[in-house]
N, C-alpha and C. Protein backbone atom coordinates (compact mmCIF):
# COMPACT_ATOMS: atom_id res chain seq x y z
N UNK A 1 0.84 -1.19 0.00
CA UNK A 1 0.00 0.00 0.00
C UNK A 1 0.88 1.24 0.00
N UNK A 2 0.25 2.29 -0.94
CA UNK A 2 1.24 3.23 -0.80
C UNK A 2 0.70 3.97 0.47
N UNK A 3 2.55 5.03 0.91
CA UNK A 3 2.11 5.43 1.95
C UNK A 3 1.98 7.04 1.75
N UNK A 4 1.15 7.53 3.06
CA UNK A 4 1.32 9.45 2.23
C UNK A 4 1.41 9.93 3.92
N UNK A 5 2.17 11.40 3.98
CA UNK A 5 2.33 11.93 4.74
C UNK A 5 2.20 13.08 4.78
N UNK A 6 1.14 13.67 5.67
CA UNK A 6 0.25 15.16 5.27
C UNK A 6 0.87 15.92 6.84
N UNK A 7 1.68 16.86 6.68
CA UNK A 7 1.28 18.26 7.78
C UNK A 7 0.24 18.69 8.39
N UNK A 8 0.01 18.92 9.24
CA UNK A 8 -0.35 19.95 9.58
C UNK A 8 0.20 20.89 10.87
N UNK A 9 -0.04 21.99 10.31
CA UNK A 9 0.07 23.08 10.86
C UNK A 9 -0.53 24.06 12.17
N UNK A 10 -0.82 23.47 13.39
CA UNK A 10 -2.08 23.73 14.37
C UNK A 10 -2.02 24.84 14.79
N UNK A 11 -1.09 25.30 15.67
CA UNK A 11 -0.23 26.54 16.26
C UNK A 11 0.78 27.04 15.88
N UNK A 12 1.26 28.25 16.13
CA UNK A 12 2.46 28.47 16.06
C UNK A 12 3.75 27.61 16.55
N UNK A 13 3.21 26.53 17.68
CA UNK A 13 3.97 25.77 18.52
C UNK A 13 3.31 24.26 18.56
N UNK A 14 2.62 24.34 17.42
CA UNK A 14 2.10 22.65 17.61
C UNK A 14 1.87 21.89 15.77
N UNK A 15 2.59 21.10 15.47
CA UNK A 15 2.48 19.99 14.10
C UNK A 15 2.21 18.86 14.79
N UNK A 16 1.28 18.46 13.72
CA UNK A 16 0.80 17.09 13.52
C UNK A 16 1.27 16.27 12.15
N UNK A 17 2.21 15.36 12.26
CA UNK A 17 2.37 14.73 10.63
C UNK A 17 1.36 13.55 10.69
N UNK A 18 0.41 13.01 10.34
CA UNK A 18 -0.41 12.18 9.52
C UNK A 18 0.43 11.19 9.20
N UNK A 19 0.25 9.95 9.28
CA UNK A 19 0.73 9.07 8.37
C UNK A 19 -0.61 8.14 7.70
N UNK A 20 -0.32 7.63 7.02
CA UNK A 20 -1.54 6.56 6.15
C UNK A 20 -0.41 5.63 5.13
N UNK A 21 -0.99 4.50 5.72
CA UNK A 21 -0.28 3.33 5.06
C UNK A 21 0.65 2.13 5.17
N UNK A 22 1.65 1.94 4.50
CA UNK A 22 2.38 1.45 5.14
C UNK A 22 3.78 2.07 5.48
N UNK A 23 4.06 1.76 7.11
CA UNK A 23 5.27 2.34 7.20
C UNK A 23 6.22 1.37 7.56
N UNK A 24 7.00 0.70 6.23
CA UNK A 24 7.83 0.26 6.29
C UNK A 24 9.46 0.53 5.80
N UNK A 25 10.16 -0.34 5.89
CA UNK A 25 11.30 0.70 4.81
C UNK A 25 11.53 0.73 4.19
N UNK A 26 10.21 0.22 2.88
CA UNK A 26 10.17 0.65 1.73
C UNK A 26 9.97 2.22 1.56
N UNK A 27 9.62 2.81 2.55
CA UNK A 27 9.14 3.99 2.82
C UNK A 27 9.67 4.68 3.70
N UNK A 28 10.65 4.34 4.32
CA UNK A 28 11.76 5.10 5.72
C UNK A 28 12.79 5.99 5.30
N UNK A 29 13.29 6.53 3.76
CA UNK A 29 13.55 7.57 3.28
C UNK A 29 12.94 9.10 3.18
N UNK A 30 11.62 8.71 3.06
CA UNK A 30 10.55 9.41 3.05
C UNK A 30 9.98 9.45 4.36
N UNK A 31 10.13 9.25 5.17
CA UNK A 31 9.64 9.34 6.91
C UNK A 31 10.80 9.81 7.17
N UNK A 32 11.71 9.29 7.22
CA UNK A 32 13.08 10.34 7.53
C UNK A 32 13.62 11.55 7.36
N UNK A 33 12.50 11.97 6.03
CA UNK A 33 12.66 13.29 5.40
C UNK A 33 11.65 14.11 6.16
N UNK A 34 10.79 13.72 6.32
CA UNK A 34 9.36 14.43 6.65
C UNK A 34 10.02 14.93 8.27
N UNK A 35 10.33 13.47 9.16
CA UNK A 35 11.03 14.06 10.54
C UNK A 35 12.09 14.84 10.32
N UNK A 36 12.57 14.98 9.64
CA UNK A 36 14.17 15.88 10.00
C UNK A 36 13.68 17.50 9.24
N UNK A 37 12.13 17.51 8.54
CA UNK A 37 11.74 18.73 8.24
C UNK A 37 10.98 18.77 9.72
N UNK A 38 10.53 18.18 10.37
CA UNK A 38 9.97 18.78 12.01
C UNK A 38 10.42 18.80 12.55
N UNK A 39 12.28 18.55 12.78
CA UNK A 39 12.69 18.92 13.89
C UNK A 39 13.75 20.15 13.05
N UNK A 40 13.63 20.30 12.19
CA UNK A 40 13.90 21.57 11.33
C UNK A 40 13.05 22.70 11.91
N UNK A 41 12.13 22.67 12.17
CA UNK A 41 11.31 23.53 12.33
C UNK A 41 11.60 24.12 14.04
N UNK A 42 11.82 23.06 14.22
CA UNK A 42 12.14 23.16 16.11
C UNK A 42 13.34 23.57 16.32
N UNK A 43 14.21 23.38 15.39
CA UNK A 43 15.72 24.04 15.78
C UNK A 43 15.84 25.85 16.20
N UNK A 44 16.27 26.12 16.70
CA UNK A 44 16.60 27.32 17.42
C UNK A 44 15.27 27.82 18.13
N UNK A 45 13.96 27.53 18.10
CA UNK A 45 13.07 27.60 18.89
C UNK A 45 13.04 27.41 20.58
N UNK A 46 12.97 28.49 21.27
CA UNK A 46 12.80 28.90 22.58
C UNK A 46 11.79 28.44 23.28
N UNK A 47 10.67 28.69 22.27
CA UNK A 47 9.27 28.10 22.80
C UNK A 47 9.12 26.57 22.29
N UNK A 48 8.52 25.99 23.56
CA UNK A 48 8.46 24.51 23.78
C UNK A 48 7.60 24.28 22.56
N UNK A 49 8.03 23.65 21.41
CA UNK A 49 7.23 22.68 20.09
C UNK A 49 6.87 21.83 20.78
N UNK A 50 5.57 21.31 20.30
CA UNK A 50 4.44 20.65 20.44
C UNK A 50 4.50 19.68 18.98
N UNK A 51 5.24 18.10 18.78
CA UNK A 51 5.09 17.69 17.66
C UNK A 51 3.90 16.20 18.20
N UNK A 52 3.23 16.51 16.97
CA UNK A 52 2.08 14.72 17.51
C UNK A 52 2.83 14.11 15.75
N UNK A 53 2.55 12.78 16.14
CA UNK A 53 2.90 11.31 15.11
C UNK A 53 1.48 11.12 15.24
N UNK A 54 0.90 11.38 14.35
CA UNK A 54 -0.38 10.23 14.15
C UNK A 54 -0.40 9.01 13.25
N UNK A 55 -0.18 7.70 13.79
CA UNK A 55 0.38 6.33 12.82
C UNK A 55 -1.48 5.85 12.98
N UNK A 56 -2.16 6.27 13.78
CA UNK A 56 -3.64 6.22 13.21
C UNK A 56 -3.79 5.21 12.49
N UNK A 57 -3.68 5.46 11.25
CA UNK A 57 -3.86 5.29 9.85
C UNK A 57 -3.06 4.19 9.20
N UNK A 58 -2.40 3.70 9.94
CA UNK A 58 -0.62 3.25 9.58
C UNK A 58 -1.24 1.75 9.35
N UNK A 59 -1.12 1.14 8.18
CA UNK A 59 -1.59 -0.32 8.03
C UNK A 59 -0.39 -1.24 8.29
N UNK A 60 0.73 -0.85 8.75
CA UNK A 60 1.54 -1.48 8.96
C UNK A 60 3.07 -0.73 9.49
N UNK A 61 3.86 -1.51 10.52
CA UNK A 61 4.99 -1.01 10.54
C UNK A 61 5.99 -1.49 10.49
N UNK A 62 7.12 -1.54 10.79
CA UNK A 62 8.27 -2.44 10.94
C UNK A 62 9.21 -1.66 11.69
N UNK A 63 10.23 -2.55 12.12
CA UNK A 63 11.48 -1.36 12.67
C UNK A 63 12.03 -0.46 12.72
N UNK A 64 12.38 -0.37 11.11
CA UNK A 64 12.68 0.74 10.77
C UNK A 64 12.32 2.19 10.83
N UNK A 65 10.96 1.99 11.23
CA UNK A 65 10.28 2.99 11.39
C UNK A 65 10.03 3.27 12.67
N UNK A 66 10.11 2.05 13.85
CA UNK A 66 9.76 2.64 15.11
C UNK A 66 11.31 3.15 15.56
N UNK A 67 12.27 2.80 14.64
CA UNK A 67 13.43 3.27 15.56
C UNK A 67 14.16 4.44 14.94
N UNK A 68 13.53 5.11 13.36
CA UNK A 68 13.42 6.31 13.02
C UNK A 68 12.49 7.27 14.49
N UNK A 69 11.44 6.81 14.51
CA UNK A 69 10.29 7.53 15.60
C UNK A 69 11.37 7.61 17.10
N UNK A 70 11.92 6.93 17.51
CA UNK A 70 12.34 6.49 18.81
C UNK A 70 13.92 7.93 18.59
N UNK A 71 14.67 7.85 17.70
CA UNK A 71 15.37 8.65 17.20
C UNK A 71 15.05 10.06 17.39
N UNK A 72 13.70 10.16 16.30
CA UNK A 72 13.33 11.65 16.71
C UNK A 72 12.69 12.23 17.92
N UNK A 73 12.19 11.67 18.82
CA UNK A 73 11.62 11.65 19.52
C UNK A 73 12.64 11.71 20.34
N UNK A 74 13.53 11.01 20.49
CA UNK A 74 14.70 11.46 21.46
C UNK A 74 15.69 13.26 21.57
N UNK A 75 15.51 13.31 20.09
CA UNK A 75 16.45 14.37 19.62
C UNK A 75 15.66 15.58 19.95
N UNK A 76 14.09 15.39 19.99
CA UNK A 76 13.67 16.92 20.21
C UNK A 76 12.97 16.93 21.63
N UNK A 77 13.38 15.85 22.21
CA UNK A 77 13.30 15.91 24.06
C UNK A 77 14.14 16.30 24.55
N UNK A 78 15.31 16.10 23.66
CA UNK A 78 16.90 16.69 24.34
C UNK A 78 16.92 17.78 23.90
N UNK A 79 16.26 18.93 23.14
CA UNK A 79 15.71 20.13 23.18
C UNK A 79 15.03 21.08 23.58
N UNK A 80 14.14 20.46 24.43
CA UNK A 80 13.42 21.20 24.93
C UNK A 80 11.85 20.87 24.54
N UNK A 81 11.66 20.09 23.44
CA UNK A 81 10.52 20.30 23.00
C UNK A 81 9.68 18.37 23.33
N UNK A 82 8.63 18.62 23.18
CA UNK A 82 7.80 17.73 23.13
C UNK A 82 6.90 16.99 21.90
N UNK A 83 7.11 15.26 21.47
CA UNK A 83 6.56 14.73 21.11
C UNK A 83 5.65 13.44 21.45
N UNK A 84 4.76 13.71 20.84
CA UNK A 84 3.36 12.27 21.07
C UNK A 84 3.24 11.89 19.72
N UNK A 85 3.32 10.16 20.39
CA UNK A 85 2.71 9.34 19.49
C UNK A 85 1.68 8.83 18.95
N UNK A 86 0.69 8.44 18.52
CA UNK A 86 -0.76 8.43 18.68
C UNK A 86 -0.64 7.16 18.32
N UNK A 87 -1.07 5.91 18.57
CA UNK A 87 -0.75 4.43 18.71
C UNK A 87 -1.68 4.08 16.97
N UNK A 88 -1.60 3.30 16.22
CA UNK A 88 -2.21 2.61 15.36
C UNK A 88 -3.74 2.29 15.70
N UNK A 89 -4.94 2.27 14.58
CA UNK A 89 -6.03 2.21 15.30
C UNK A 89 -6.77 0.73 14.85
N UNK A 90 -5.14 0.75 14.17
CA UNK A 90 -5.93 -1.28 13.70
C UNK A 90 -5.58 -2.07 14.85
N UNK A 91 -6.60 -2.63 15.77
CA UNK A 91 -5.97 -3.37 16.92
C UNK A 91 -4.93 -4.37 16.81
N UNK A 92 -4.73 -5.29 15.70
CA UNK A 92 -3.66 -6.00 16.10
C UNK A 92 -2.19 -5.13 15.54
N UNK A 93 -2.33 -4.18 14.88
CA UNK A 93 -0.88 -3.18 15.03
C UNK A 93 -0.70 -2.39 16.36
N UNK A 94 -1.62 -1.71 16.92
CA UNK A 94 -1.28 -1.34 18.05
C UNK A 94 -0.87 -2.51 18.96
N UNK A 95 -1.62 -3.54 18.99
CA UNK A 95 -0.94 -4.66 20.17
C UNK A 95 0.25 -4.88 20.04
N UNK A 96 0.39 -4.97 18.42
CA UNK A 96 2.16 -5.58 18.35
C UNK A 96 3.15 -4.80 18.70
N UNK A 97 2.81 -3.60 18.51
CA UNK A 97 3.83 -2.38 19.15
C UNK A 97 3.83 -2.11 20.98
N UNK A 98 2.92 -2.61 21.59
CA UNK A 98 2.96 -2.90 22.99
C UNK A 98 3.51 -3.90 23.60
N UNK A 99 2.97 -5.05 22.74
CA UNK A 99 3.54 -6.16 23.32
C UNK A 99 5.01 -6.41 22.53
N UNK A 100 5.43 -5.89 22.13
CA UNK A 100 6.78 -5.52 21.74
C UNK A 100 7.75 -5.21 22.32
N UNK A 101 7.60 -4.18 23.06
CA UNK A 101 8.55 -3.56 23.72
C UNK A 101 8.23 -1.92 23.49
N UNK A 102 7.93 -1.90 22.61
CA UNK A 102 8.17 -0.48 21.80
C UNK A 102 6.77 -0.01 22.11
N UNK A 103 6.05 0.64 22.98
CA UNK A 103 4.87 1.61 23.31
C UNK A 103 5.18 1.85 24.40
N UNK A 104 6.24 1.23 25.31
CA UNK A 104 6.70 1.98 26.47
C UNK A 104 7.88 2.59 25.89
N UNK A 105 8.54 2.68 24.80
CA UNK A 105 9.56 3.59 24.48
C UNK A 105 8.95 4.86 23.48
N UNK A 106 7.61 4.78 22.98
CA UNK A 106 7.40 5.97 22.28
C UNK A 106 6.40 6.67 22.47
N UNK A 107 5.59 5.50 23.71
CA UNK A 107 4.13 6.78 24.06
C UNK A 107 3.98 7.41 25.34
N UNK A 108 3.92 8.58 25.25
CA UNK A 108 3.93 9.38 26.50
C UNK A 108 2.76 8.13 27.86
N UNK A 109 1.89 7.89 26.84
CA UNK A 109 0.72 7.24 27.78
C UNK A 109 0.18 5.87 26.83
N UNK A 110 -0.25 4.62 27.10
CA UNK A 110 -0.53 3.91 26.34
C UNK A 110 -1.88 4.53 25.74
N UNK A 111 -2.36 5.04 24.81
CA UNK A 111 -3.51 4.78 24.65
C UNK A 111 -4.06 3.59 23.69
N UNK A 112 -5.17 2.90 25.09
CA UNK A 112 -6.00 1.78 24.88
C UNK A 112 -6.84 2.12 23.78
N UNK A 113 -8.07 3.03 23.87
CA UNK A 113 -9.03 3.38 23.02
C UNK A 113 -8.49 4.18 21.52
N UNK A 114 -7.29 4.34 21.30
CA UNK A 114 -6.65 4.44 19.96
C UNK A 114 -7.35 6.11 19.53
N UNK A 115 -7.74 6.79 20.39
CA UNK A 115 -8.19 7.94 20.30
C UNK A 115 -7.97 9.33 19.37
N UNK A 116 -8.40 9.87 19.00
CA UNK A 116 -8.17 10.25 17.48
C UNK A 116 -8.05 11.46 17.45
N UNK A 117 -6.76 12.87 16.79
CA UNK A 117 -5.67 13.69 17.14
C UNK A 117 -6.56 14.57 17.04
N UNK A 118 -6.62 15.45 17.55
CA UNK A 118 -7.51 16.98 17.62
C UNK A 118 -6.42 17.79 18.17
């Protein structure tokens, strides 16, 4: 499935990137680009950025991609700024990323009900 990755723009101090599809690494050039344009955005910024991941949408993932996410997510905590993950809303992708290992390394909070980015 192809994958697409949409901006948005909320605040002056808050992005949301969208994902839809698959995020694998057939596609981790292009997720790599998209993150290193949001923490582009956060560089020299004073005021605390506000970035959300919405994988929502995400019909699939693989490593490559949670340890791109785990990466950025590290780099703009050691900045000052703040990111959330928003868990997958197909239940057996969100499970696999919990029972993994990996939803205690990328979500601020588990969310159970897969709750949807506003």
């Amino acid at each position: 499935m192809k994958t697409e990755f949409t901006r948005e723009h909320i605040k002056p101090d808050k992005n949301i990137l969208y994902v839809r599809g698959d995020l694998t690494v057939q596609w981790s050039a292009m997720f790599k680009e998209k993150l290193i344009q949001l923490q582009e955005i956060g560089m020299g910024k004073t005021k605390k950025l506000v970035t959300v991941i919405s994988l929502q949408e995400a019909t699939a993932i693989d490593v490559s991609a949670l340890q791109l996410l785990h990466a950025f997510k590290k780099v703009m905590e050691s900045t000052g700024h703040s990111v959330s993950v928003v868990s997958p809303a197909l239940p057996s992708l969100a499970e696999l990323i919990i029972k993994s290992g990996w939803g205690n390394i990328l979500y601020n909070t588990i969310d159970v009900q897969h709750t949807k980015v506003n």
